[in-house]
C-alpha atoms as a PDB file:
ATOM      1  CA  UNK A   1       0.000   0.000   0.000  1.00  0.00           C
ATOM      2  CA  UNK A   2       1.409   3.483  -0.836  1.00  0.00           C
ATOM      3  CA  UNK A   3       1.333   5.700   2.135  1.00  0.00           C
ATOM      4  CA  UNK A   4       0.837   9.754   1.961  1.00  0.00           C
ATOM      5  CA  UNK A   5       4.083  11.406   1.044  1.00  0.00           C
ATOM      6  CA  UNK A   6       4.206  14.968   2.375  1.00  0.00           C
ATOM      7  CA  UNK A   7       7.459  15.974   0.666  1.00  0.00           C
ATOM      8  CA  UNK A   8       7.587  14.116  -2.801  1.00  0.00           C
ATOM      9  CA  UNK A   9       5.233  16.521  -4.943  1.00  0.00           C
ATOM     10  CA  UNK A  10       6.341  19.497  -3.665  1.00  0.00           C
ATOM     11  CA  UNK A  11      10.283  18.601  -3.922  1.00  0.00           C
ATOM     12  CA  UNK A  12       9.880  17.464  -7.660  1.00  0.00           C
ATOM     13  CA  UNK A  13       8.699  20.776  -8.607  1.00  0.00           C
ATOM     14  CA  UNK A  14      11.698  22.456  -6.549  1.00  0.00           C
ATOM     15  CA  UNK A  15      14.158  20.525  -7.951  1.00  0.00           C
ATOM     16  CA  UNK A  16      12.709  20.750 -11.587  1.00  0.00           C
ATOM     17  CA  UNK A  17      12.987  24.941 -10.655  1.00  0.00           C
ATOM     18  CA  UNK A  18      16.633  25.036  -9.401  1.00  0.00           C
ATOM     19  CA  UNK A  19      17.499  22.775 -12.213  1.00  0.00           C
ATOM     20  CA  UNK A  20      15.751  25.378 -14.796  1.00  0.00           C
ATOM     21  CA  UNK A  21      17.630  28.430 -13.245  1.00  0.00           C
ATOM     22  CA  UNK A  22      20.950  26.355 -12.973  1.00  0.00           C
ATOM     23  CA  UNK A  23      20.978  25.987 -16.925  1.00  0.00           C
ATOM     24  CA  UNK A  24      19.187  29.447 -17.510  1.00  0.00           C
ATOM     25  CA  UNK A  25      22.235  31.059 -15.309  1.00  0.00           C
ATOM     26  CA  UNK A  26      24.684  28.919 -16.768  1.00  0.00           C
ATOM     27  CA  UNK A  27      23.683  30.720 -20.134  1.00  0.00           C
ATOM     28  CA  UNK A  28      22.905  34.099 -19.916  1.00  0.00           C
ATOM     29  CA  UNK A  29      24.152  36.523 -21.640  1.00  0.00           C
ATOM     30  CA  UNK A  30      25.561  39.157 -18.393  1.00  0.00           C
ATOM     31  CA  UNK A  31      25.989  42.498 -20.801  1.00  0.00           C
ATOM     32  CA  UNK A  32      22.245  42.436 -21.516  1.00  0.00           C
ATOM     33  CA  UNK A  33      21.563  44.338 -18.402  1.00  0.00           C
ATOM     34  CA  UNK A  34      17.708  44.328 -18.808  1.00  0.00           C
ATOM     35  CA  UNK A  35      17.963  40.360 -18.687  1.00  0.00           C
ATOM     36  CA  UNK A  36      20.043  40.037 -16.122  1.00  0.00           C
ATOM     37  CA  UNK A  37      17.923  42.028 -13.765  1.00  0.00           C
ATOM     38  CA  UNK A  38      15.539  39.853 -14.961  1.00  0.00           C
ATOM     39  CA  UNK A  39      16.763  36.608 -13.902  1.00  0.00           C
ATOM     40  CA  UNK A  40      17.969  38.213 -10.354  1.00  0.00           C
ATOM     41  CA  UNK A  41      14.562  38.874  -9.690  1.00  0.00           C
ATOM     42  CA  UNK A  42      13.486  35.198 -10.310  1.00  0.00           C
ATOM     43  CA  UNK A  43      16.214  33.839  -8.100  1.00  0.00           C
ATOM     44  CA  UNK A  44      15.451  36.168  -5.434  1.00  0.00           C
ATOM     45  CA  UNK A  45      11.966  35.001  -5.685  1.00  0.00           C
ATOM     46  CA  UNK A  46      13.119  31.325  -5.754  1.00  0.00           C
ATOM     47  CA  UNK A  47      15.718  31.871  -2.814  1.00  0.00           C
ATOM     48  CA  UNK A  48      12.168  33.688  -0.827  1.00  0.00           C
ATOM     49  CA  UNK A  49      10.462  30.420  -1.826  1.00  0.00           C
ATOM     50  CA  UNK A  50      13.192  27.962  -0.259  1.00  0.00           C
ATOM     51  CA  UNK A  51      12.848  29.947   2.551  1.00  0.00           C
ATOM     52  CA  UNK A  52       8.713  29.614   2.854  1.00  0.00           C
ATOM     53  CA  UNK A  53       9.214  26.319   2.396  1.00  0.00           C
ATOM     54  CA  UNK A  54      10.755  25.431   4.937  1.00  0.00           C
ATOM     55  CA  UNK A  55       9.038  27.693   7.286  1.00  0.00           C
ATOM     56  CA  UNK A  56       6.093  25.872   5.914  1.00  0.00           C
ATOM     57  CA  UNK A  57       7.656  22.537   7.665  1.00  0.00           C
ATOM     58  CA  UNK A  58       8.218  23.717  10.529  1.00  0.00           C
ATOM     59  CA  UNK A  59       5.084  25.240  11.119  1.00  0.00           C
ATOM     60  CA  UNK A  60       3.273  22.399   9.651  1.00  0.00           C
ATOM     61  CA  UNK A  61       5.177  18.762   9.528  1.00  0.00           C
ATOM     62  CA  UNK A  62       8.027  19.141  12.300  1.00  0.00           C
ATOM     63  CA  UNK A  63       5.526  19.438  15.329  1.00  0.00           C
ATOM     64  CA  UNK A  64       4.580  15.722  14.269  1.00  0.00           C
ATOM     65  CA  UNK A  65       7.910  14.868  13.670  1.00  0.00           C
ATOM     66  CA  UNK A  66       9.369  16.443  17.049  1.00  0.00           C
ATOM     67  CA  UNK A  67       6.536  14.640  18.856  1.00  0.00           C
ATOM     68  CA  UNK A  68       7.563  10.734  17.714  1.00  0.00           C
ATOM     69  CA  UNK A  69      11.181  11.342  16.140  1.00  0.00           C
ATOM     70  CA  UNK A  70      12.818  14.688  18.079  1.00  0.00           C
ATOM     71  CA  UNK A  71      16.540  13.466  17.025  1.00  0.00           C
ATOM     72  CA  UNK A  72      14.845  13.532  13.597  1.00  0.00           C
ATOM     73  CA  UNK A  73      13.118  16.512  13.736  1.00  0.00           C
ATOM     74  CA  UNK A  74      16.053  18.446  15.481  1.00  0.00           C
ATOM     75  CA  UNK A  75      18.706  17.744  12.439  1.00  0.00           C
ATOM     76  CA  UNK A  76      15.968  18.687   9.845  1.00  0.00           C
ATOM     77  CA  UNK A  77      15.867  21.572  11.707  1.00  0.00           C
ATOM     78  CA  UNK A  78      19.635  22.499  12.104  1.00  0.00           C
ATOM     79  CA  UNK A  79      19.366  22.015   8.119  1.00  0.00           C
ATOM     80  CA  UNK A  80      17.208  24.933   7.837  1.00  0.00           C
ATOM     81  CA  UNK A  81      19.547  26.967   9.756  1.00  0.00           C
ATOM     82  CA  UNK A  82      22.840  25.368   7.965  1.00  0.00           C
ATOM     83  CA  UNK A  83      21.229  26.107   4.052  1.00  0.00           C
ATOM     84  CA  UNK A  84      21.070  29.895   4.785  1.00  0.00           C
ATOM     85  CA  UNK A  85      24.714  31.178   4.614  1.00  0.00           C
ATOM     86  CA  UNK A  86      24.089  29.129   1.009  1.00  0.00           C
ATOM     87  CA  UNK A  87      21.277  31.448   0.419  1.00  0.00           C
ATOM     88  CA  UNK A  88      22.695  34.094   1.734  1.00  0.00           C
ATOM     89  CA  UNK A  89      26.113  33.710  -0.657  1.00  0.00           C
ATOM     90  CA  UNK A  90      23.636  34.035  -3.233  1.00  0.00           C
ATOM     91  CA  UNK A  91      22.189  37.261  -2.454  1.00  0.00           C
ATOM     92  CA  UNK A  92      25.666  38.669  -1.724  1.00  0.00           C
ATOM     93  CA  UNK A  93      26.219  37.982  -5.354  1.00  0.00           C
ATOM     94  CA  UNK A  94      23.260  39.266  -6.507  1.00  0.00           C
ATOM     95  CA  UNK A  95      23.526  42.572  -4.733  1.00  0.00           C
ATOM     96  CA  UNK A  96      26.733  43.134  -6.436  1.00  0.00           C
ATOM     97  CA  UNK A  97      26.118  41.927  -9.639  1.00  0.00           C
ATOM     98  CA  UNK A  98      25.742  45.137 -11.508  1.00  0.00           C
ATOM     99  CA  UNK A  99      28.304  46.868  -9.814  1.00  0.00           C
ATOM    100  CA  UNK A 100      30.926  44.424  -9.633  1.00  0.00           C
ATOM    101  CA  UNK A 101      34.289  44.888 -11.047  1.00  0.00           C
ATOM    102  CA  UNK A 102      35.909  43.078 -13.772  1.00  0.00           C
ATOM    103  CA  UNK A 103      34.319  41.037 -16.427  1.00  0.00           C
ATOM    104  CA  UNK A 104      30.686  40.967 -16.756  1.00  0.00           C
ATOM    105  CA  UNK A 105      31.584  37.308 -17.976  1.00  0.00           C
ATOM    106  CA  UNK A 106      33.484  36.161 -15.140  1.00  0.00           C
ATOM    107  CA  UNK A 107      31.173  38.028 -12.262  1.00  0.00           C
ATOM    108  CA  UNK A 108      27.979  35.800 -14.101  1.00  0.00           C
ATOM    109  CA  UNK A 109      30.222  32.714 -13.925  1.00  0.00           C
ATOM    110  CA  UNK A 110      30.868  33.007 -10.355  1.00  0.00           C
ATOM    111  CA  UNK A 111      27.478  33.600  -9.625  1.00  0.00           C
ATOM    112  CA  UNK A 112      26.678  30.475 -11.204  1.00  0.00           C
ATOM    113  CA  UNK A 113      28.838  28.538  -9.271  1.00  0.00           C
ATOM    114  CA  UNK A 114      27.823  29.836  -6.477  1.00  0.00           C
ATOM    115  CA  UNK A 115      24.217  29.214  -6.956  1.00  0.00           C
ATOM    116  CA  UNK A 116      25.261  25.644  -7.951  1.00  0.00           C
ATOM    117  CA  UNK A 117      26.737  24.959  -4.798  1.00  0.00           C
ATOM    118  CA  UNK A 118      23.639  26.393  -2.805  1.00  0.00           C
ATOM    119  CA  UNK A 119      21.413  23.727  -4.948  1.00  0.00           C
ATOM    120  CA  UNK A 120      23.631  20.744  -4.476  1.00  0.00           C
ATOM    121  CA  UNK A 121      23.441  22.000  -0.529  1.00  0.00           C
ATOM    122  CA  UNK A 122      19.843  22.094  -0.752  1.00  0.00           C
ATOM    123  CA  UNK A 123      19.734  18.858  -2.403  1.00  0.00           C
ATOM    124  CA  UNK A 124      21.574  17.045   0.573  1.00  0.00           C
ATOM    125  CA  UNK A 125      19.101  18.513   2.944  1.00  0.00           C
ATOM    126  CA  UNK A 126      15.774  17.330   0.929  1.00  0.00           C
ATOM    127  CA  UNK A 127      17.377  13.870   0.241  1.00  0.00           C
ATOM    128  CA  UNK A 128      17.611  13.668   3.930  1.00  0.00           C
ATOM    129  CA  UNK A 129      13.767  14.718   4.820  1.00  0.00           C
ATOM    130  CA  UNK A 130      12.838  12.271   2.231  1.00  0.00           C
ATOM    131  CA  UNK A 131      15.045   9.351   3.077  1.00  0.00           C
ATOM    132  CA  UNK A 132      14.811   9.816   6.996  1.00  0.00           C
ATOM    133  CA  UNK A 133      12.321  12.745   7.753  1.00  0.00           C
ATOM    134  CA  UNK A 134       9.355  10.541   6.036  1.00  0.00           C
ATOM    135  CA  UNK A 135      10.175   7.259   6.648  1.00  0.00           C
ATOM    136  CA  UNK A 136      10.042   7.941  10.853  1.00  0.00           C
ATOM    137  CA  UNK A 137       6.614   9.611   9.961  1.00  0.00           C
ATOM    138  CA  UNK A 138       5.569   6.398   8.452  1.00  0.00           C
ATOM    139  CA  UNK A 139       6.476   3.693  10.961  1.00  0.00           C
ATOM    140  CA  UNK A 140       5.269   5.871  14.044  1.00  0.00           C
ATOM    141  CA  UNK A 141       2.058   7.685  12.830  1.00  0.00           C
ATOM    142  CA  UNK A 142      -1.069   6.749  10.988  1.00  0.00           C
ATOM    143  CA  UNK A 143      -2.301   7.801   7.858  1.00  0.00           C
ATOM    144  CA  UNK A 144      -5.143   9.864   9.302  1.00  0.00           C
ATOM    145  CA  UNK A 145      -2.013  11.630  10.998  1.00  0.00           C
ATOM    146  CA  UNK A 146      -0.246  12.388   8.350  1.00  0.00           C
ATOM    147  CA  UNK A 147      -3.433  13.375   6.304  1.00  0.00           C
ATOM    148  CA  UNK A 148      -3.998  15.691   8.871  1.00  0.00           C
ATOM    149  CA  UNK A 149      -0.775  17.916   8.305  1.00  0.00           C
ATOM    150  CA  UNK A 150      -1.922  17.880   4.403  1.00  0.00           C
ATOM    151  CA  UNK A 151      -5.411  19.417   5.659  1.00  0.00           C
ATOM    152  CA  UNK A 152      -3.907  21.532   8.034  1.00  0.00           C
ATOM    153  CA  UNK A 153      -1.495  22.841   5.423  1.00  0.00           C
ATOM    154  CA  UNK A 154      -4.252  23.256   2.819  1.00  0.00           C
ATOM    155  CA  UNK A 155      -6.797  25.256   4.703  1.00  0.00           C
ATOM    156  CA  UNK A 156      -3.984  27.838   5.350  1.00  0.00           C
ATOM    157  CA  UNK A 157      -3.724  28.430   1.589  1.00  0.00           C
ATOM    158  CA  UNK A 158      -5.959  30.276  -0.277  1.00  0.00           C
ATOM    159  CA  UNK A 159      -7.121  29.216  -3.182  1.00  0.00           C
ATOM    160  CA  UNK A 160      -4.737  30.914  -5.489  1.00  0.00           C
ATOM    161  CA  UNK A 161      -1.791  29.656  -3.513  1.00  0.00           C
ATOM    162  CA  UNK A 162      -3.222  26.041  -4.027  1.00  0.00           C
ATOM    163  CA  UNK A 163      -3.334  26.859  -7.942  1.00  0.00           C
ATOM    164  CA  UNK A 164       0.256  28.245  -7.664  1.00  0.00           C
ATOM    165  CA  UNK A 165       1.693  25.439  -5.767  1.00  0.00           C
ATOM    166  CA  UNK A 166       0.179  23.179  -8.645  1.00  0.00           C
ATOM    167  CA  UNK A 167       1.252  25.022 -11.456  1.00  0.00           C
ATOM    168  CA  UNK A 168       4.947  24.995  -9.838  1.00  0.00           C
ATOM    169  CA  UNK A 169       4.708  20.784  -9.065  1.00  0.00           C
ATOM    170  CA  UNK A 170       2.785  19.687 -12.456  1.00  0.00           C
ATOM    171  CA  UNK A 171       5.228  19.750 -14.747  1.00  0.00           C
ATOM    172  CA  UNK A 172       7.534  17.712 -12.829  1.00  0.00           C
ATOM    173  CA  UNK A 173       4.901  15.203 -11.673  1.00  0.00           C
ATOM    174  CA  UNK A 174       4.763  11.744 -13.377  1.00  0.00           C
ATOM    175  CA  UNK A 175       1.057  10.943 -15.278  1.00  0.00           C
ATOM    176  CA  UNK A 176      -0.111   9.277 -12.055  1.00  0.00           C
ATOM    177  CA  UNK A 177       0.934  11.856  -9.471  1.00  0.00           C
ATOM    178  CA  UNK A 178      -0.770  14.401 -11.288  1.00  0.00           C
ATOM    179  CA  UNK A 179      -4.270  12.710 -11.316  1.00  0.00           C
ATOM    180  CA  UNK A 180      -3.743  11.947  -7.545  1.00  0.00           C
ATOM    181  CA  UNK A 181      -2.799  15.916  -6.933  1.00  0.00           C
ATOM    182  CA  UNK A 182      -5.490  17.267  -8.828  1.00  0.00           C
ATOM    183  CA  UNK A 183      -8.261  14.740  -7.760  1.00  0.00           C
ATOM    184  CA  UNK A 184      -7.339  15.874  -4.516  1.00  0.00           C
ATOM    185  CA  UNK A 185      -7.732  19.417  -5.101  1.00  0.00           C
ATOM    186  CA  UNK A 186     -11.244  18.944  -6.730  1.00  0.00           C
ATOM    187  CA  UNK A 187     -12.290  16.892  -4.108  1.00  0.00           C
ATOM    188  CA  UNK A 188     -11.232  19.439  -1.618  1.00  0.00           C
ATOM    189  CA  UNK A 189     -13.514  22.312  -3.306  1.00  0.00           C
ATOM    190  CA  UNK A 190     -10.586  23.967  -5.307  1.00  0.00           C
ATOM    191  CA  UNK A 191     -12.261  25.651  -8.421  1.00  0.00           C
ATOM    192  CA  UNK A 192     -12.350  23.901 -11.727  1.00  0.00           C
ATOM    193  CA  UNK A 193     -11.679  25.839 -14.309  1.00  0.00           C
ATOM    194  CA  UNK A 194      -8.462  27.611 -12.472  1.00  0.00           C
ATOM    195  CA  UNK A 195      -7.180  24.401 -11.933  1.00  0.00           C
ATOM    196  CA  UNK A 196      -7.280  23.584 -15.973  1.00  0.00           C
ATOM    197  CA  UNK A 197      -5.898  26.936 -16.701  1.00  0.00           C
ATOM    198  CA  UNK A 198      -3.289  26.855 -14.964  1.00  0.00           C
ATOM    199  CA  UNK A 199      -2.419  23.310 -16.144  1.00  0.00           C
ATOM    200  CA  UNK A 200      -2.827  24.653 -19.551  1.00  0.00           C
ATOM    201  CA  UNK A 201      -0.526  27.310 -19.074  1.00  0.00           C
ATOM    202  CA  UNK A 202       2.563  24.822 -18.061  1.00  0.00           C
ATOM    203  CA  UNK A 203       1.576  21.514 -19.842  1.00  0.00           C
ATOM    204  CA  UNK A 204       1.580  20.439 -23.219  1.00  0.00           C
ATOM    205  CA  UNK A 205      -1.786  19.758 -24.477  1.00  0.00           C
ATOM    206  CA  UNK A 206      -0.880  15.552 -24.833  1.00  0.00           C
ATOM    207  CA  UNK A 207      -0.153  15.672 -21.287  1.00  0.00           C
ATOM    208  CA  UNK A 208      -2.896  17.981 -20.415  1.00  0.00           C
ATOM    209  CA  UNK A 209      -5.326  15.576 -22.359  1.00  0.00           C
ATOM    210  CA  UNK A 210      -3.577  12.515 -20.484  1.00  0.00           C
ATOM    211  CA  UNK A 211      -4.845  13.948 -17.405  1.00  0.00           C
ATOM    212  CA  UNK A 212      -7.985  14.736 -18.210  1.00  0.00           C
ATOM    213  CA  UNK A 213      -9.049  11.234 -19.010  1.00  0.00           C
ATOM    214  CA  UNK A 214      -7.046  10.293 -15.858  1.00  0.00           C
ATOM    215  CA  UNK A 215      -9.058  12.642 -13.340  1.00  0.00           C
ATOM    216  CA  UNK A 216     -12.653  11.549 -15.567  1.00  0.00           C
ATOM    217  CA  UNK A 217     -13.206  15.125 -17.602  1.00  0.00           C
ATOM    218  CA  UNK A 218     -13.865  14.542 -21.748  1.00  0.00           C
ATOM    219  CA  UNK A 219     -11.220  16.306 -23.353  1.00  0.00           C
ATOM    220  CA  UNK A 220     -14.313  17.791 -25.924  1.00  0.00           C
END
């Protein structure tokens, strides 16, 4: 039987994200000023994302966690703490980015190493919530348990953040994920046809189609 998964949806889409502005870094061009101010203000955002995120744990999953695994609980924890002089770096680089001296070339290189290293940190750390974090949720807590930080999480969204968080995770989902994610979200009163646009606006109309029939709705 597959048991509820509170990190695997939502660290796809993360991953899929960093990966995206790894190679998008990797490549810019850093004397088009206009695009490089661009992309700083979509790692900024990304870096303010990591950051909700795992506030989001905390708030939501650790209580459970420090409750029936504490050791468990308290290095996820010390995680969070140890990622932000990575996150940090980043912004250090950012800030100076425009100003910095020496070769526009060499400035965007560093930056891109240095944002590499911050996502191979952050990797390490989600590896570990989903190779240790989940597993001690699963042998000392029911489902109804665990089910209960997904509702608990939910009903503090509203219902734009919901669409958000799916139009962020689809893409990176597998065919049967994404049935199981948006059955969920119909089921739980999210409305229809925001859900479909905003799977429109990130998948390609095969896939979108493959989910339809998946989740029941004609594709006509």
């Amino acid at each position: 039987m597959t048991r509820i998964d509170l990190y695997r949806n939502v660290h796809k889409g993360q991953r899929a994200h960093l990966f995206s502005l790894a190679v998008e870094l990797g490549r810019a061009d850093h004397e088009d000023t206009a695009k490089v101010n661009a992309l700083a203000g979509r790692l900024r955002s990304a870096l303010a994302e990591l950051r909700r995120h795992a506030e989001n744990e905390e708030r939501f999953i650790h209580p459970l966690l420090r409750a029936r695994a504490p050791k468990i609980a308290a290095r996820l924890e010390q995680e969070h703490e140890d990622i932000e002089p990575a996150l940090a770096e980043v912004e250090v680089r950012l800030d100076g980015l425009q100003n910095a001296p020496g070769s526009p070339i060499e400035t965007g290189a560093e930056l891109y190493r240095v944002w590499c290293r911050m996502v191979s940190d952050y990797l390490a750390h989600i590896d570990a919530e989903e190779r240790i974090g989940m597993p001690a949720l699963w042998d000392t807590c029911s489902d109804d348990e665990i089910l209960a930080v997904i509702r608990a999480f939910v009903a503090s969204r509203t219902a734009m953040e919901q669409i958000d968080d799916l139009r962020c995770q689809a893409p990176a989902l597998s065919p049967q994920e994404r049935a199981m994610l948006v059955t969920s979200m119909m089921k739980g009163g999210t409305p229809v046809e925001p859900v479909w646009a905003s799977l429109a606006a990130v998948l390609p109309s095969h896939e979108l189609a493959r989910l339809r029939a998946d989740v029941g709705i004609g594709v006509g």
